[in-house]
Protein backbone atom coordinates (compact mmCIF):
# COMPACT_ATOMS: atom_id res chain seq x y z
CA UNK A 1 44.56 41.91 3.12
CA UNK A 2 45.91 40.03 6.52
CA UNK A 3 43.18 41.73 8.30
CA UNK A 4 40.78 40.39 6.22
CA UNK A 5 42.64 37.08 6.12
CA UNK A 6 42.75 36.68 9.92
CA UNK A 7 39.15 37.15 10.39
CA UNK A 8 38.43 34.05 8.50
CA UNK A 9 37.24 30.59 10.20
CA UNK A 10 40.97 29.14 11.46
CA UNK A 11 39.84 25.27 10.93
CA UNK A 12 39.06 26.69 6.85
CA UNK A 13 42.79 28.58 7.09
CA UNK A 14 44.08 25.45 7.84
CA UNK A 15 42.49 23.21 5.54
CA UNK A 16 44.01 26.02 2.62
CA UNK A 17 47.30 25.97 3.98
CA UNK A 18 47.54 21.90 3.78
CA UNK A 19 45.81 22.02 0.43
CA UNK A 20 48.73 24.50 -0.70
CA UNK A 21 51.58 22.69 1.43
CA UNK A 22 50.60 19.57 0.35
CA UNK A 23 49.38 20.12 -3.53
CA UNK A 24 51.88 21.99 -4.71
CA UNK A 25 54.34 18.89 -5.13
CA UNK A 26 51.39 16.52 -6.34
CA UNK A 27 50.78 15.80 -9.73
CA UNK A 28 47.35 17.94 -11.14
CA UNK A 29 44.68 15.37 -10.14
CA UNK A 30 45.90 14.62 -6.74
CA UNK A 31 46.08 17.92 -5.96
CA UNK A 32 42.48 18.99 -7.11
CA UNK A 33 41.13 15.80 -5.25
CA UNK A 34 43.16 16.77 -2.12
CA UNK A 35 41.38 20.10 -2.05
CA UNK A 36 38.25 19.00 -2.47
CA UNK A 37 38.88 16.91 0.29
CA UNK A 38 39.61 20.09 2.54
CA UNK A 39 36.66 21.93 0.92
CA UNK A 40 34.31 19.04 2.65
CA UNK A 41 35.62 18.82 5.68
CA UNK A 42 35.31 22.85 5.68
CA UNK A 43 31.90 22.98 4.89
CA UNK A 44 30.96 20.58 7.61
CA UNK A 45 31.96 22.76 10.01
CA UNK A 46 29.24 24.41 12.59
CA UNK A 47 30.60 27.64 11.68
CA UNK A 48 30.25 26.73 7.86
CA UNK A 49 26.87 25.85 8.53
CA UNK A 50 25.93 28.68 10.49
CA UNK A 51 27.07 31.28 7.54
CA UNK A 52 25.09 29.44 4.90
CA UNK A 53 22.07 29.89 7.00
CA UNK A 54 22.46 33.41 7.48
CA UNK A 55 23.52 33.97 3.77
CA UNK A 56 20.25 31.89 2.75
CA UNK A 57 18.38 34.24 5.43
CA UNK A 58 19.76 37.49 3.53
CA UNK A 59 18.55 36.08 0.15
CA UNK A 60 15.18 35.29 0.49
């Protein structure tokens, strides 16, 4: 499981990490708005990008 783990996308292993840190004393809401937050600023990334492309690629 840590193997698979650590060959994630760091910036999206951080963004989970302060989603957990931070939501876990937040009431419900604020929580789930917190990680969509992080979910956003994840998929913006170039690497986020990238994958979709190739995963769109694969499916046609």
């Amino acid at each position: 499981f840590l193997k698979k783990l650590h060959a994630k996308s760091a910036v999206a292993l951080s963004l989970l990490k302060r989603a957990i840190n931070s939501g876990i004393n937040m009431p419900l809401e604020h929580a789930l708005m917190t990680e969509a937050d992080c979910f956003t600023i994840a998929f913006a990334t170039e690497d986020a990008q990238k994958n979709l492309k190739a995963f769109l690629k694969r499916r046609k």
